[in-house]
N, C-alpha and C. Protein backbone atom coordinates (compact mmCIF):
# COMPACT_ATOMS: atom_id res chain seq x y z
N UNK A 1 16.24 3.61 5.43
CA UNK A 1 14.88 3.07 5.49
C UNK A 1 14.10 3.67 4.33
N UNK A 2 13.63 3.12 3.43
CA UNK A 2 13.16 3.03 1.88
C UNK A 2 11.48 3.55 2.42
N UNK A 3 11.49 3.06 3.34
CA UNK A 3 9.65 3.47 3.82
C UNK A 3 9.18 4.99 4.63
N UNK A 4 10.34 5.88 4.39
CA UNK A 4 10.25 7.30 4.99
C UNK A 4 10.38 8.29 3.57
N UNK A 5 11.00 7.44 2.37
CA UNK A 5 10.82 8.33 1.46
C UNK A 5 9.33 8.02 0.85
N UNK A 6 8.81 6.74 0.62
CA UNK A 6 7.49 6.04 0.23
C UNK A 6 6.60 7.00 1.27
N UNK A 7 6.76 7.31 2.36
CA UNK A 7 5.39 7.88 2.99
C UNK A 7 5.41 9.75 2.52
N UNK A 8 6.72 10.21 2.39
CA UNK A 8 6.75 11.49 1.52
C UNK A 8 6.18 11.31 0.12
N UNK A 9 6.42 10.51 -0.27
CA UNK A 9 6.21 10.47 -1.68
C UNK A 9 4.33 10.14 -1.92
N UNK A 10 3.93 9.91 -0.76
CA UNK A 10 2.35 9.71 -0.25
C UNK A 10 2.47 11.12 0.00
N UNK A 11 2.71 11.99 0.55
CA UNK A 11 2.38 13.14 0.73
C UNK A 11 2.21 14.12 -0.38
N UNK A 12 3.57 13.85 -1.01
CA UNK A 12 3.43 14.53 -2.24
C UNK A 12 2.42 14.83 -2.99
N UNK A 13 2.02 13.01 -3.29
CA UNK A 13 1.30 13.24 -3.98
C UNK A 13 -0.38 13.62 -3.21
N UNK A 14 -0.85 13.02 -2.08
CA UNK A 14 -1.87 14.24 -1.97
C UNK A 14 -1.67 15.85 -1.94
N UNK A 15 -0.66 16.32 -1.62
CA UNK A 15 -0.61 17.49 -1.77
C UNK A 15 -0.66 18.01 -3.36
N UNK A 16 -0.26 16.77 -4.10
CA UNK A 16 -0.49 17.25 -5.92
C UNK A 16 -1.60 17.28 -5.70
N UNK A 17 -2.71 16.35 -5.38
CA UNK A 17 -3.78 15.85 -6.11
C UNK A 17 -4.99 16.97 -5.16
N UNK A 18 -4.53 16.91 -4.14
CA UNK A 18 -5.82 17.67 -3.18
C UNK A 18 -5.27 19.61 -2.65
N UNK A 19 -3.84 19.64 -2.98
CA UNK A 19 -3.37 20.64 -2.32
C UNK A 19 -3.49 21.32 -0.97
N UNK A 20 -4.24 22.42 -0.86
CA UNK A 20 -4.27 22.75 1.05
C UNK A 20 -5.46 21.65 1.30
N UNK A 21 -6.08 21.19 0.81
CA UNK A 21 -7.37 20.17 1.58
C UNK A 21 -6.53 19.41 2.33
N UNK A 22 -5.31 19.05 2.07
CA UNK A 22 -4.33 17.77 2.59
C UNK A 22 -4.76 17.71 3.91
N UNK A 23 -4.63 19.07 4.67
CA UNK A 23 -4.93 19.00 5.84
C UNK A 23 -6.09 18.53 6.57
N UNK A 24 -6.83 18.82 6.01
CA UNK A 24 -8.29 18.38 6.05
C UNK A 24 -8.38 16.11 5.89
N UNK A 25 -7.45 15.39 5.75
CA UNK A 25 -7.29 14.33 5.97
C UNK A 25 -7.54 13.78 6.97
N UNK A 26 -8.34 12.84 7.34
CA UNK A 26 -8.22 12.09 8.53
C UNK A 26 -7.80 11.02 8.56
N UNK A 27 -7.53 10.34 7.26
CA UNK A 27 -6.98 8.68 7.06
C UNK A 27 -6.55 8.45 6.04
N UNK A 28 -5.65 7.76 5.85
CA UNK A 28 -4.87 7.37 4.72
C UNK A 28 -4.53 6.34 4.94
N UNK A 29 -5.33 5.08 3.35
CA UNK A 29 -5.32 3.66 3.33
C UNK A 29 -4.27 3.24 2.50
N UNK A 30 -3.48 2.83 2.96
CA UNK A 30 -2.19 2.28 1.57
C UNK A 30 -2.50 0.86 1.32
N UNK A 31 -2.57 0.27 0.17
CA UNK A 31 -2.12 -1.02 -0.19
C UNK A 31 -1.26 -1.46 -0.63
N UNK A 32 -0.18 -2.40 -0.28
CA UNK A 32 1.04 -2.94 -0.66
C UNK A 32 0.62 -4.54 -0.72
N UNK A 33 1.46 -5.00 -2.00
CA UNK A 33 1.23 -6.48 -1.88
C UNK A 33 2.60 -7.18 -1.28
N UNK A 34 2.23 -7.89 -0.94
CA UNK A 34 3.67 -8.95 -0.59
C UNK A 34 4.65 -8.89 -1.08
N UNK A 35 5.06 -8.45 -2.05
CA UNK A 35 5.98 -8.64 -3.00
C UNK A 35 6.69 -7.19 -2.82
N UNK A 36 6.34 -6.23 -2.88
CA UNK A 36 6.13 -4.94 -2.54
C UNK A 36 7.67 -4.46 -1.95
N UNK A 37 8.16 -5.68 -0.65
CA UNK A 37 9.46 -4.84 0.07
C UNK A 37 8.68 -3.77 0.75
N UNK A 38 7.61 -3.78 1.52
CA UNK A 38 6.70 -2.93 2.28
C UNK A 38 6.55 -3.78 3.65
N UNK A 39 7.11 -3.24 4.62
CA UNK A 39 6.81 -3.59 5.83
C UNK A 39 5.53 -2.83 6.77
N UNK A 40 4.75 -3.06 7.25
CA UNK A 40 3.32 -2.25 7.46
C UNK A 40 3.62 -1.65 9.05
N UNK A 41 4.48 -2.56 9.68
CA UNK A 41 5.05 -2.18 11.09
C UNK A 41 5.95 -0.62 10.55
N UNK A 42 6.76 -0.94 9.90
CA UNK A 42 8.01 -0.12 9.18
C UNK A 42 7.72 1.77 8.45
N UNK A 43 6.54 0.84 7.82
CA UNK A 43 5.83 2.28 6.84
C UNK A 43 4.70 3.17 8.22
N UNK A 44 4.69 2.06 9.06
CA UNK A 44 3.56 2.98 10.03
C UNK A 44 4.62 4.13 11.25
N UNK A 45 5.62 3.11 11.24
CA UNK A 45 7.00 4.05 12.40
C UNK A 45 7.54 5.11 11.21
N UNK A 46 7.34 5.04 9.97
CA UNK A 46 7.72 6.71 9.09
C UNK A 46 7.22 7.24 9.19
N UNK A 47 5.37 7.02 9.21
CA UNK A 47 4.79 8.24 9.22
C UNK A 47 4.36 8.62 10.13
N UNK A 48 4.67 7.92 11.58
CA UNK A 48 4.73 8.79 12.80
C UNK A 48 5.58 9.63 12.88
N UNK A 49 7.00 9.71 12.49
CA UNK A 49 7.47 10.38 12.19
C UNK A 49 7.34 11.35 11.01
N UNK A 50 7.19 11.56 10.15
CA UNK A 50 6.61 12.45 9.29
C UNK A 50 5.60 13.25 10.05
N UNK A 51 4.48 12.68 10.42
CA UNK A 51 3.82 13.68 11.03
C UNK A 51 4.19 14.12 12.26
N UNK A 52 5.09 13.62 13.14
CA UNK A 52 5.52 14.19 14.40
C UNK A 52 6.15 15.66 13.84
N UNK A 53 7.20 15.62 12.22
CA UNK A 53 7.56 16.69 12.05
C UNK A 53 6.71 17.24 11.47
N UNK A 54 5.46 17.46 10.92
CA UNK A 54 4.62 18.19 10.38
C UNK A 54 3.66 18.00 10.74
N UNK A 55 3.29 19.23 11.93
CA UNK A 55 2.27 19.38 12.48
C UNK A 55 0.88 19.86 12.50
N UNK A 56 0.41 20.42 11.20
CA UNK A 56 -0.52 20.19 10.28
C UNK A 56 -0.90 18.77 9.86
N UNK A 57 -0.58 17.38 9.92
CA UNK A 57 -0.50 16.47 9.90
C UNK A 57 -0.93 15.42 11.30
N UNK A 58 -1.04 16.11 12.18
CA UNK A 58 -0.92 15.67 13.67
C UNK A 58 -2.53 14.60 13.89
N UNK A 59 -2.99 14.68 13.53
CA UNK A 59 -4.47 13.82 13.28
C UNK A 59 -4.76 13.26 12.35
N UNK A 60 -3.78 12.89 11.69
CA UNK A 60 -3.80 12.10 10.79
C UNK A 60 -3.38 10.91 11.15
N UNK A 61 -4.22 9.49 10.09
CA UNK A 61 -3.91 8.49 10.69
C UNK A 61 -3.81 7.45 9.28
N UNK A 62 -2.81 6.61 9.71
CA UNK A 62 -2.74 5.38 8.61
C UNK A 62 -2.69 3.72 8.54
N UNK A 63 -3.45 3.59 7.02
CA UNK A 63 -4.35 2.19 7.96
C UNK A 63 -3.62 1.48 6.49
N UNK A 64 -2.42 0.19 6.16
CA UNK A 64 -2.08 -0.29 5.47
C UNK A 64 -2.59 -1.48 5.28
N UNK A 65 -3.37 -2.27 4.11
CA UNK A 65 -4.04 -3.38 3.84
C UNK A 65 -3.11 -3.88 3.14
N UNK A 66 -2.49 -4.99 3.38
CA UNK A 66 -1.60 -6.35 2.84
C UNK A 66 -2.28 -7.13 1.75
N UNK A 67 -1.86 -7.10 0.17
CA UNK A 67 -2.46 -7.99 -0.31
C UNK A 67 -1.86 -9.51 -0.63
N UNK A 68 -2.04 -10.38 -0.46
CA UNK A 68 -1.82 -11.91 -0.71
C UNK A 68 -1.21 -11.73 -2.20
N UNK A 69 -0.01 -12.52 -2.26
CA UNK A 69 -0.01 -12.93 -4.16
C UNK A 69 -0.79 -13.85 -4.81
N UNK A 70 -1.29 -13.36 -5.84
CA UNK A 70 -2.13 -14.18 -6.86
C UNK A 70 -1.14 -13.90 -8.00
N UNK A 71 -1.19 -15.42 -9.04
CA UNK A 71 -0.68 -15.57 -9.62
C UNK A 71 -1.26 -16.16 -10.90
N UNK A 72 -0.80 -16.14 -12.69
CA UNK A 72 -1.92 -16.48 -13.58
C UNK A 72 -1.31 -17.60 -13.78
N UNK A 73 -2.08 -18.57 -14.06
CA UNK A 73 -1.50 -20.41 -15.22
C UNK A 73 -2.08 -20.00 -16.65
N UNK A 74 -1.39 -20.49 -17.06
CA UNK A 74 -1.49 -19.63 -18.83
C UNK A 74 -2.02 -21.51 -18.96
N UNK A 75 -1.77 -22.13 -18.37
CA UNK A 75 -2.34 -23.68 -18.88
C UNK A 75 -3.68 -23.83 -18.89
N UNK A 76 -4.12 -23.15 -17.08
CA UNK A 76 -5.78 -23.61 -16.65
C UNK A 76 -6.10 -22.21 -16.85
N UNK A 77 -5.49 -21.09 -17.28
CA UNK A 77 -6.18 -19.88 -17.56
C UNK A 77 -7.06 -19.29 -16.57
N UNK A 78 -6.27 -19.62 -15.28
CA UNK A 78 -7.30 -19.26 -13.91
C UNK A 78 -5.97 -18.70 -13.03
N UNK A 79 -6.52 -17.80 -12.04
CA UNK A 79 -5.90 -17.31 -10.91
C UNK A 79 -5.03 -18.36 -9.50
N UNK A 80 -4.40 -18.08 -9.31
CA UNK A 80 -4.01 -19.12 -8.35
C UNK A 80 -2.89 -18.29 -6.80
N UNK A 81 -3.70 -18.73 -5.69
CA UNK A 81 -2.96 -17.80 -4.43
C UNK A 81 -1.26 -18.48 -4.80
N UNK A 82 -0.81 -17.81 -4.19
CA UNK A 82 0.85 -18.10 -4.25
C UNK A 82 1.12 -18.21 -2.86
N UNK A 83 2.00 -19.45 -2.06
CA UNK A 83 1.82 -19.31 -0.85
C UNK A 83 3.24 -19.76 -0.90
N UNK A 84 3.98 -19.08 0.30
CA UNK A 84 5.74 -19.54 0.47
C UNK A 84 6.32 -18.80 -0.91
N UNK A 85 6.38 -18.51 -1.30
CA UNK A 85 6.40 -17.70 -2.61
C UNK A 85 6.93 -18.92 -3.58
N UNK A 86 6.22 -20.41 -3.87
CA UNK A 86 6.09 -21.10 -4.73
C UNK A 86 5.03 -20.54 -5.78
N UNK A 87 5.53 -20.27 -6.78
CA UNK A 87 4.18 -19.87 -8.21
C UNK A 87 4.33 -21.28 -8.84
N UNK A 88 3.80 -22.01 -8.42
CA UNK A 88 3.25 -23.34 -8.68
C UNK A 88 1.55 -23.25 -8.87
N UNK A 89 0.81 -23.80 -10.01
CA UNK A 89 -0.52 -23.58 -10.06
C UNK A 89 -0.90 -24.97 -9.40
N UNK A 90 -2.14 -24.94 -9.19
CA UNK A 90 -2.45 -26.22 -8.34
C UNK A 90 -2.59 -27.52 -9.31
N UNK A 91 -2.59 -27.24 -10.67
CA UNK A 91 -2.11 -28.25 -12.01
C UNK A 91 -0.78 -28.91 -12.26
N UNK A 92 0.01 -28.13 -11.16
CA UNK A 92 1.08 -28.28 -11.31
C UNK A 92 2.56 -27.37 -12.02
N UNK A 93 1.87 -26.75 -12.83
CA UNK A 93 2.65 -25.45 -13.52
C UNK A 93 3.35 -24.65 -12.79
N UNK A 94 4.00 -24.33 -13.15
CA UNK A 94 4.55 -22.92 -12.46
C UNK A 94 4.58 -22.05 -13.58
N UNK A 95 4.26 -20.49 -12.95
CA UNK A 95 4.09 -19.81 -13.43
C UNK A 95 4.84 -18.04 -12.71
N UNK A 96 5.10 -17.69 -13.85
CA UNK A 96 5.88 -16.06 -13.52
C UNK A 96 4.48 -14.54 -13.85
N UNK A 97 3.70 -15.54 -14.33
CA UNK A 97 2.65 -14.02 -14.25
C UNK A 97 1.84 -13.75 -12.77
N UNK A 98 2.11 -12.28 -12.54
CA UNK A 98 1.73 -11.84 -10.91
C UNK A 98 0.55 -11.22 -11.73
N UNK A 99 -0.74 -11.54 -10.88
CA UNK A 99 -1.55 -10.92 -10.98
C UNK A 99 -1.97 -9.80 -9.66
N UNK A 100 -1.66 -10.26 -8.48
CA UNK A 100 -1.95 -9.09 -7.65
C UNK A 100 -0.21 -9.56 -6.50
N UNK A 101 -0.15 -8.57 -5.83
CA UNK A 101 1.17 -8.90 -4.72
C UNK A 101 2.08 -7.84 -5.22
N UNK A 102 2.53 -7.30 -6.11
CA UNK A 102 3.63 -6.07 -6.11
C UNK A 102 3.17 -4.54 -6.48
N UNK A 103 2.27 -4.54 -6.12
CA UNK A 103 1.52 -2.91 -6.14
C UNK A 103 1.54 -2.45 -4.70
N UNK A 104 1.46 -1.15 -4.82
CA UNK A 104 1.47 0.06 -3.61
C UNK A 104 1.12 1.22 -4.25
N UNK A 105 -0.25 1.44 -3.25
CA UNK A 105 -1.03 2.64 -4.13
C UNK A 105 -1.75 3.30 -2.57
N UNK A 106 -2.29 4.58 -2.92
CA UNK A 106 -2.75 5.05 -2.35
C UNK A 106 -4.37 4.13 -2.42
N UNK A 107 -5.18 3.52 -1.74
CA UNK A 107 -6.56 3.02 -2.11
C UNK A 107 -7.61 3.61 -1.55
N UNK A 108 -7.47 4.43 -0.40
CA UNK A 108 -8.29 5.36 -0.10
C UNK A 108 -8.24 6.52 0.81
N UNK A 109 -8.42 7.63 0.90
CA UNK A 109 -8.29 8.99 1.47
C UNK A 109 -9.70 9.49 1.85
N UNK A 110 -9.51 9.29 3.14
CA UNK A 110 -11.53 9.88 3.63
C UNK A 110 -10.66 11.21 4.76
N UNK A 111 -11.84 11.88 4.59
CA UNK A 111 -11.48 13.44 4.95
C UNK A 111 -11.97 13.52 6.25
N UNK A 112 -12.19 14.77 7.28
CA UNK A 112 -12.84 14.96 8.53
C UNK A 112 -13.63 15.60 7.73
N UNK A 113 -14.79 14.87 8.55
CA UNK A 113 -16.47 15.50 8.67
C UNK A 113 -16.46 17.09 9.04
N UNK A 114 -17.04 18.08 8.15
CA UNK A 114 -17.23 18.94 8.68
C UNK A 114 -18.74 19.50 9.75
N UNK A 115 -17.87 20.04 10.44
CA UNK A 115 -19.12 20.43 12.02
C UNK A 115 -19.89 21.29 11.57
């Protein structure tokens, strides 16, 4: 399962970027696009696990936003949704430029309020 090393590799890197604050996390927003090979059921059963084993982690929670593919027409020089994964522009074109659908990023990290 490809989505238990992806949620370490989320850890990692807050632990690069924030170090001991990590703990101090209360949510972690991932975005994956369609294209991605990201299952949101899949990536959410790793990091229950992940945090079941790291218990410094135990209140932590994760919230994955799905993005739709958009796709460019180099003809009408406009954006176009991609649906069934036809990259057909609505001109008729088809087209291979992805403008959004194969990214996975961290998009947002909000902390606990301190008392």
């Amino acid at each position: 399962m490809h989505e238990l090393s992806i949620v370490k590799d989320i850890f990692d890197t807050l632990e690069g970027h924030y170090g001991a604050r990590v703990e101090d996390v209360q949510q972690i927003q991932v975005t994956a696009g369609l294209l991605s090979n990201v299952q949101p059921v899949l990536i959410q059963n790793a990091f229950d696990a992940f945090i079941a084993e790291n218990r410094g982690y135990a209140e932590m929670e994760l919230e994955v936003v799905v993005n739709d593919i958009v796709a460019y027409c180099d003809v009408c020089q406009q954006n176009f949704p991609v649906h069934y994964h036809r990259f057909v522009c609505p001109c008729g074109r088809s087209s291979s430029t992805i403008v959004q659908g194969n990214e996975l990023y961290i998009s947002k990290v909000i902390f606990k309020q301190e008392k």
